[in-house]
Protein backbone atom coordinates (compact mmCIF):
# COMPACT_ATOMS: atom_id res chain seq x y z
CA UNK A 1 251.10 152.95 130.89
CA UNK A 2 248.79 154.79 128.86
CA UNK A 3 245.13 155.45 130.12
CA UNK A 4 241.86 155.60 128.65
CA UNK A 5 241.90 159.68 128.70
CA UNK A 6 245.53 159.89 127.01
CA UNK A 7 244.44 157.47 124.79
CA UNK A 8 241.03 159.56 124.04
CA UNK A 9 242.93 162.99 124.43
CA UNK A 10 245.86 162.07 121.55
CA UNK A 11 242.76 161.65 119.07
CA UNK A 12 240.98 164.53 119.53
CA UNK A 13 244.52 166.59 119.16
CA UNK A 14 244.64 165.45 115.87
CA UNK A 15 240.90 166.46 114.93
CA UNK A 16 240.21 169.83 113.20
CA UNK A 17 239.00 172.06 116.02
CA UNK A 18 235.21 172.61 115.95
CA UNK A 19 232.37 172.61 118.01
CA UNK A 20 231.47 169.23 118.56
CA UNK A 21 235.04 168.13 118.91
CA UNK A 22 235.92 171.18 121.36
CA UNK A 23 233.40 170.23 123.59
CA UNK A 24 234.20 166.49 123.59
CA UNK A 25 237.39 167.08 124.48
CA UNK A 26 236.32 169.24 127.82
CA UNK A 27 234.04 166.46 128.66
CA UNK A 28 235.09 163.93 131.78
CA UNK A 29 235.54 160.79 131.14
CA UNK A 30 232.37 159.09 129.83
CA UNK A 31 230.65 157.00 132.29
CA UNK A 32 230.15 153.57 130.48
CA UNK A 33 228.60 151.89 134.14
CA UNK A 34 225.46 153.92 134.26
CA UNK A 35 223.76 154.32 131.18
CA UNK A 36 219.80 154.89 131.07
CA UNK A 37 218.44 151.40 130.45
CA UNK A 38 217.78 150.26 126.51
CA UNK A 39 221.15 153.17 125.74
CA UNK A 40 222.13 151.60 122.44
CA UNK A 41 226.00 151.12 124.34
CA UNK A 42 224.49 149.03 126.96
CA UNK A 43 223.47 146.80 125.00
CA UNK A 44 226.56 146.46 122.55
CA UNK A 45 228.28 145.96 125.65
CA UNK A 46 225.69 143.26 126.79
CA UNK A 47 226.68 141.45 123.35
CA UNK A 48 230.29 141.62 124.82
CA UNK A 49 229.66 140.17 127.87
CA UNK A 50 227.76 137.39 126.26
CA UNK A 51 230.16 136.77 123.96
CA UNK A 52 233.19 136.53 125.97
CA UNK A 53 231.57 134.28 128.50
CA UNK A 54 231.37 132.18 125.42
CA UNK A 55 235.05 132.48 124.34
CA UNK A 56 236.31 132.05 127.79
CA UNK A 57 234.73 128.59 127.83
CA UNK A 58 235.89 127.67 124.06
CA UNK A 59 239.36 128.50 125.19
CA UNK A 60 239.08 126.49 128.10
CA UNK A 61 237.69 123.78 125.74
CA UNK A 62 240.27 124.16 123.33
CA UNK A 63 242.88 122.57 125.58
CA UNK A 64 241.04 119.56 126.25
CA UNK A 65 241.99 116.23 124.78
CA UNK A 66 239.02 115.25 123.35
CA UNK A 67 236.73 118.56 122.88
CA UNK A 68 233.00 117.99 123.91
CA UNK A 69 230.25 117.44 121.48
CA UNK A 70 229.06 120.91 122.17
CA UNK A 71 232.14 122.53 121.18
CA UNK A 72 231.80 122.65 117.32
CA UNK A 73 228.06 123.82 117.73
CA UNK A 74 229.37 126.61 120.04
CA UNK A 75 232.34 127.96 117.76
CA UNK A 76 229.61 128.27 114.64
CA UNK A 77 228.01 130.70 117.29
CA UNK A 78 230.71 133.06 117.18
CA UNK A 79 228.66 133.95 113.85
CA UNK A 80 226.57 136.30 115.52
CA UNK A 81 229.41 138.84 116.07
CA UNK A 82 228.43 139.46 112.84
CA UNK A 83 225.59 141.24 113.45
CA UNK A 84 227.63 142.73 116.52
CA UNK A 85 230.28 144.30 114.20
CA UNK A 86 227.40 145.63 111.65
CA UNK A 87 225.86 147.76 114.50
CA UNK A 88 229.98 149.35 114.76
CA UNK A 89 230.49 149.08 111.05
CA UNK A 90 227.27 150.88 109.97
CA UNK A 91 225.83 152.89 112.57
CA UNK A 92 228.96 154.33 114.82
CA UNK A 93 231.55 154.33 112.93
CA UNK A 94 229.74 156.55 109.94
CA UNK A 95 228.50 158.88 112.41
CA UNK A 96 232.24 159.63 114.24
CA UNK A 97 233.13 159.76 110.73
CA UNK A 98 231.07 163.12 110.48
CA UNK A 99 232.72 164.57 113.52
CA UNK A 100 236.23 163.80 111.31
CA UNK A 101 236.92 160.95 113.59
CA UNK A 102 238.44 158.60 111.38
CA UNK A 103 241.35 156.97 113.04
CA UNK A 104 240.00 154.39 115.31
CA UNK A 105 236.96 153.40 113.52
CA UNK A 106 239.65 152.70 110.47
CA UNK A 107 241.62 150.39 112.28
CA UNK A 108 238.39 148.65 113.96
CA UNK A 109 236.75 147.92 110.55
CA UNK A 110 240.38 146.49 109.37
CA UNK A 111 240.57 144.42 112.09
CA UNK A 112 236.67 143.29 112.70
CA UNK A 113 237.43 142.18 108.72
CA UNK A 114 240.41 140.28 109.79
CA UNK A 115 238.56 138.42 112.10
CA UNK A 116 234.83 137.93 110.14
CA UNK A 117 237.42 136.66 107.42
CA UNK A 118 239.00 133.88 109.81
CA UNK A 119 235.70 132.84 111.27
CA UNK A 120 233.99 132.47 107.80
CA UNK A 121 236.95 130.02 106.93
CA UNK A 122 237.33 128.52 110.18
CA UNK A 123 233.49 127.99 109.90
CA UNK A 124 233.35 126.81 106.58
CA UNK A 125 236.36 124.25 107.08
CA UNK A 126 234.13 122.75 110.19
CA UNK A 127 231.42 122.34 108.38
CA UNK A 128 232.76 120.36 105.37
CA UNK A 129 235.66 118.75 107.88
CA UNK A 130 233.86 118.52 111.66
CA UNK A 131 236.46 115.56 112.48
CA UNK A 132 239.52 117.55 111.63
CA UNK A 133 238.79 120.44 114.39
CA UNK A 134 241.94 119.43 116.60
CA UNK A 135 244.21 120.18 113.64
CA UNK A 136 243.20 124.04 114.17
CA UNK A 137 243.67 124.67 117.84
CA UNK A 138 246.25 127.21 116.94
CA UNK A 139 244.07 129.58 114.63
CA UNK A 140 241.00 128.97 117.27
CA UNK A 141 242.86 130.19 120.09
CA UNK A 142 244.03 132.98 117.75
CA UNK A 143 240.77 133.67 116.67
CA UNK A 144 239.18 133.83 120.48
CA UNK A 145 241.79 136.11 121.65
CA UNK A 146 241.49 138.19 118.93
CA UNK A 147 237.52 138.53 119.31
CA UNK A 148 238.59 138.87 123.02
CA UNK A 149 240.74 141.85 122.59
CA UNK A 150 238.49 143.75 120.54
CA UNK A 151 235.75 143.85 123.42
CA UNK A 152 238.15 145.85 125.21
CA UNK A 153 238.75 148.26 122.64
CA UNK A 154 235.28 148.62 122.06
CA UNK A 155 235.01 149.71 125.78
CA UNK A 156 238.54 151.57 125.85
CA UNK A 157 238.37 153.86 122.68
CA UNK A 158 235.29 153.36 120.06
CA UNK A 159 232.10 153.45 122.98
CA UNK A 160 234.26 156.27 124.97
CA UNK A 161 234.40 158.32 121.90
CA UNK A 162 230.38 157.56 120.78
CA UNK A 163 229.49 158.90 123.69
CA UNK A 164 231.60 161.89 123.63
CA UNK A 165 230.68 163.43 120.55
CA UNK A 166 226.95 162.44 119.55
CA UNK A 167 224.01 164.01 120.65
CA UNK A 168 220.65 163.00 121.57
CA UNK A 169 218.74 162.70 118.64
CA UNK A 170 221.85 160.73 117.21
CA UNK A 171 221.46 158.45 120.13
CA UNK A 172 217.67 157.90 119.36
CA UNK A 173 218.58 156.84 115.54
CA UNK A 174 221.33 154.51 116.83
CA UNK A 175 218.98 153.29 119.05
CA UNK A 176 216.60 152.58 116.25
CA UNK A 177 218.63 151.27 113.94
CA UNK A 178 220.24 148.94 116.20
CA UNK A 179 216.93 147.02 116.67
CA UNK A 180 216.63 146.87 112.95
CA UNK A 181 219.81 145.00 112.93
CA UNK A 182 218.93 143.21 115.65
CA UNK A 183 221.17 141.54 118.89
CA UNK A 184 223.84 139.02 118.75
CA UNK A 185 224.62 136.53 121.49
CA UNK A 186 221.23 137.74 123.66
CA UNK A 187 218.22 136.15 124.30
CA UNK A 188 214.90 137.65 125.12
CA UNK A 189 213.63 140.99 124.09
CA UNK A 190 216.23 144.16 123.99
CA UNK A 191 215.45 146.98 126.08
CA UNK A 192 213.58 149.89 125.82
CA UNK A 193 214.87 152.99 126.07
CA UNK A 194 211.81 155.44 126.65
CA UNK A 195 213.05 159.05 125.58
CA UNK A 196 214.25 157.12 122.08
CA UNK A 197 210.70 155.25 121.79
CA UNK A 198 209.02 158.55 122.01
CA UNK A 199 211.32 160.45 119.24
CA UNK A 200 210.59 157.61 116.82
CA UNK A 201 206.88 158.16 117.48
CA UNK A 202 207.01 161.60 116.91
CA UNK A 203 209.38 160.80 113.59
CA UNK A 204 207.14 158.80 112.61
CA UNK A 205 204.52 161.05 112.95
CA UNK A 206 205.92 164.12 111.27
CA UNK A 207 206.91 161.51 108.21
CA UNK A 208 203.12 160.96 108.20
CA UNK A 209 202.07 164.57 107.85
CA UNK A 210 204.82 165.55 105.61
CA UNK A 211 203.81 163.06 103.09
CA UNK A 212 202.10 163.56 99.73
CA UNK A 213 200.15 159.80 99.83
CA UNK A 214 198.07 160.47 97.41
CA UNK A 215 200.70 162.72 95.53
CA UNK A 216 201.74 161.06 92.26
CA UNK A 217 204.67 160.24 90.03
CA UNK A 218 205.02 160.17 86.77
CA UNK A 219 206.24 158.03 84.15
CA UNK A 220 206.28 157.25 80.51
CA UNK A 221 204.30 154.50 81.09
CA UNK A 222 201.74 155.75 83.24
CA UNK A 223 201.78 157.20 87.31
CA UNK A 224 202.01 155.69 90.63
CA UNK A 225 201.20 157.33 94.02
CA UNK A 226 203.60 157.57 96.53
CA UNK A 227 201.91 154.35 97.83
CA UNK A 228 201.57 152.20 95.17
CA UNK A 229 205.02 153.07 94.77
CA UNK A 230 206.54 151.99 98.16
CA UNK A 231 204.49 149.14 97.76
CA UNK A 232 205.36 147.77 94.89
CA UNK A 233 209.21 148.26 95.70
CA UNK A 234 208.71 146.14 98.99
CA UNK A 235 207.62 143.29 96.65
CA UNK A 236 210.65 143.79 95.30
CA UNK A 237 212.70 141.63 97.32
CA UNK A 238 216.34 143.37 96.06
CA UNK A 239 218.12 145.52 98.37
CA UNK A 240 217.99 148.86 96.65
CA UNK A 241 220.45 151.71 97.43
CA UNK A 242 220.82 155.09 95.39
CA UNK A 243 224.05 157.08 95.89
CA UNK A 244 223.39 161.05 94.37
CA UNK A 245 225.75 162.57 92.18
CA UNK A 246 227.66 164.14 94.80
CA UNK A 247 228.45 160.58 96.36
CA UNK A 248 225.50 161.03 98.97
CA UNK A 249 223.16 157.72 100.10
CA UNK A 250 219.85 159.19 99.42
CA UNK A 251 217.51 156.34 99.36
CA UNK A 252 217.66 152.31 100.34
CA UNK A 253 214.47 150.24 100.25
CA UNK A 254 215.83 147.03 102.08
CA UNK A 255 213.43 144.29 101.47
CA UNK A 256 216.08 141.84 100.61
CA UNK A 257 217.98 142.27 104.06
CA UNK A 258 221.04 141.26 102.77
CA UNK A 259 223.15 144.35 104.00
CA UNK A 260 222.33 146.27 106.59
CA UNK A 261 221.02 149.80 105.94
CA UNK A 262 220.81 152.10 108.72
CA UNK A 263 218.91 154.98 108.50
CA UNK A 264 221.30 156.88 109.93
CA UNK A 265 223.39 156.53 107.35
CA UNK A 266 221.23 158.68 105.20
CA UNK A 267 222.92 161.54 104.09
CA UNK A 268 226.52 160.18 104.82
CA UNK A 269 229.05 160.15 101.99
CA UNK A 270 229.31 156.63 100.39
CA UNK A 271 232.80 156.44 101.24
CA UNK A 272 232.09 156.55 104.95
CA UNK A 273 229.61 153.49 104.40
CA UNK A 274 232.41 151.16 103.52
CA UNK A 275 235.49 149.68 105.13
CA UNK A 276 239.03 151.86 104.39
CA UNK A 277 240.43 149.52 102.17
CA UNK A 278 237.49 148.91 100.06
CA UNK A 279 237.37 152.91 99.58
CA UNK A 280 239.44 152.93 96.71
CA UNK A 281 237.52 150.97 94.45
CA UNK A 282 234.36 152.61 95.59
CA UNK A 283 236.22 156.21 94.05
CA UNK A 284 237.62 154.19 91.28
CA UNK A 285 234.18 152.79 90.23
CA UNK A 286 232.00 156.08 90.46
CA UNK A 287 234.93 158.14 88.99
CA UNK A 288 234.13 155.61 85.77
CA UNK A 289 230.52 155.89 85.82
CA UNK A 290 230.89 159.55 85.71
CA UNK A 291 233.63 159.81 82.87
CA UNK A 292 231.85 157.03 81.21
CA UNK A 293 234.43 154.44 81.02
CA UNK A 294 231.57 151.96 81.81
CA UNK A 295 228.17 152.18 83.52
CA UNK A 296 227.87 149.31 85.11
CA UNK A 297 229.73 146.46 87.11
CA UNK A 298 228.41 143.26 88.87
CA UNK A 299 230.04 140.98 91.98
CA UNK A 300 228.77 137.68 92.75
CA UNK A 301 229.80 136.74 96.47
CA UNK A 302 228.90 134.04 99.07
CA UNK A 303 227.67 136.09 102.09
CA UNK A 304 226.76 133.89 105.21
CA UNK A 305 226.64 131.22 102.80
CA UNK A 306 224.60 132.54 100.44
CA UNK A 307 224.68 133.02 96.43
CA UNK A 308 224.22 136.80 96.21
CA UNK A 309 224.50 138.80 93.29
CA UNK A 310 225.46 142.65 93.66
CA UNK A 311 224.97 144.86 90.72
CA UNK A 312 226.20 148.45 90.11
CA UNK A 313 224.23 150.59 87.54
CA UNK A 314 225.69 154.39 86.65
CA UNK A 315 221.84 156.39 87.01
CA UNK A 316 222.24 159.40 83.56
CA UNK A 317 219.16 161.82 82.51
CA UNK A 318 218.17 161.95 79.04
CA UNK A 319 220.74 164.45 77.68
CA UNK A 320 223.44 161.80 79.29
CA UNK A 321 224.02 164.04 82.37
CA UNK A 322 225.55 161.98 85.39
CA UNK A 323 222.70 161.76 88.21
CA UNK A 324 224.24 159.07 90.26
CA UNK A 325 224.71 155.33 91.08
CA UNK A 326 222.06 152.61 91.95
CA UNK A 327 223.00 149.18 94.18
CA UNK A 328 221.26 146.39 93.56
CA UNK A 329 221.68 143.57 95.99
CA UNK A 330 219.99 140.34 95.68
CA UNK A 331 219.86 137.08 97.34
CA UNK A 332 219.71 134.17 94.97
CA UNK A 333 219.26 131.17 97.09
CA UNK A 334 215.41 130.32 95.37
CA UNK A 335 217.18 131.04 92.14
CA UNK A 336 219.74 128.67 92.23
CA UNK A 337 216.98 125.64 93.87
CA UNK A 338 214.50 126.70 91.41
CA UNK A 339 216.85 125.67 88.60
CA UNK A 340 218.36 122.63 90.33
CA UNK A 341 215.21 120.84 90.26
């Protein structure tokens, strides 16, 4: 049988040899069992435990005649491995994407999509048809095992390999994103993990100093300081996301909340931002906007339920030059209820 160190060592054969990656490999295995407490992994794995605890009793569940009351309620939980799979999807799986570790986060994202895309149906078909849930005891138990499974290769390969590769500071922004996502399947506060607390003080601090506040920018139509500016764009409400002309993610201001936005992911290539088989159309699209084919493209999608409207805009200069592309995501619940009145 394979073990967890084959499994690890076969990846980082196939990795272009460089310094993070040769001294990965000549690490022992990592230690997953005694992590400082409020380490980012801890509590991913926390959200495993959790979770599974709950899937272990649907399964049981599952088999019964007659399903309890509580059973429908507790299958429209599974929701929250959502917001599990966005701390993976945004946070780790960019960052081991920098170190050229592409292969397992690939077939993660393919397979957390496989089963977000299962539970939204599954989850939609309860809602509309709650009386019809013993005609799908196949695709639940499919579904559970499936979630199931991918705990354990969380804790085989993808957590194994975080810790591996990344550093401390990388730790301290995964920490911090992480709480802006927020936990999944938890209850109570998450914990604090001291040396990260005091790096995002003194980040926070050295953003401070650096800034020009009172600096302004100008416009046609007049000038804004640097304040008025990131104040009026928090009013906003529309996820904003700028992608430079050399495919970078430069800037998000994410008052709308509707994806998440590490800040992390800051300086990544778009392409590492998105799942592999949505890559493609990413190239497709920008390779447009730069030739000019078109210069902009919009998606409407139901996200969680939601009427949200996503809107690509090519960014040019005034002579025409390509600068970059702008993301425009936007939640249009109130919209929609405004009108229906």
């Amino acid at each position: 049988m394979t073990t967890k160190e084959e499994l690890l060592q076969s990846y980082h054969e196939n990795l272009q040899p460089s310094d993070a990656t040769r001294r990965a490999a000549a690490m022992s295995a990592p230690d997953l069992e005694n992590l400082p407490e409020g380490h980012p992994i801890r509590g991913l794995r926390a959200e495993n435990e959790a979770m599974n605890t709950l899937i272990e009793r649907l399964l049981e569940e599952n088999e019964f005649h007659e399903p309890p009351a509580s059973f429908l309620p507790a299958i429209l939980r599974l929701n929250g491995v959502r917001t599990h799979y966005a701390k993976k999807e945004e946070i780790l799986m960019p960052m081991l994407y920098r170190y050229g570790v592409t292969g397992p986060s690939d077939v993660m994202w393919r397979e957390d999509d496989e089963i977000k895309k299962e539970l939204g149906v599954l989850t939609q078909t309860f809602k509309e048809e709650p009386d019809n849930i013993l005609l799908y005891r196949g695709r639940i138990r499919g579904l559970l095992q499936h979630m199931q499974a991918m705990t354990k290769k969380e804790d085989l390969i993808l957590f194994p390999l975080c810790l591996r590769y990344f550093n401390d500071d990388e730790w301290y922004a995964v920490y911090e994103d992480a709480i802006t996502i927020g936990t999944a399947f938890l209850t109570g506060e998450p914990e604090v993990w001291e040396p990260a607390e005091a790096w995002k003080a003194g980040q926070a601090e050295r953003l401070r100093i650096s800034e020009i506040e009172e600096g302004k920018v100008r416009f046609e139509g007049g000038a804004l300081t640097v304040r008025e500016l990131r104040a009026i764009l928090k009013l906003v409400g529309v996820d904003i996301t700028f992608i430079d002309t050399d495919d970078m993610l430069r800037f998000f201001e994410n008052e709308g909340k509707v994806f998440a936005r590490p800040k992390s992911a800051l300086g990544n290539a778009v392409y590492d931002c998105h799942p592999p088989q949505v890559v493609p159309a990413v190239r497709q699209l920008i390779a447009d906007f730069r030739a000019k084919k078109r210069d902009h493209m919009t998606v409407w999608r139901m996200i969680a339920g939601k009427p949200v409207s996503v809107r690509y805009h090519a960014v040019y200069d005034r002579d025409g030059k390509y600068l970059g592309t702008v993301e425009f995501v936007q939640d249009c619940t109130d919209i929609l209820a405004h009108f229906k009145k």
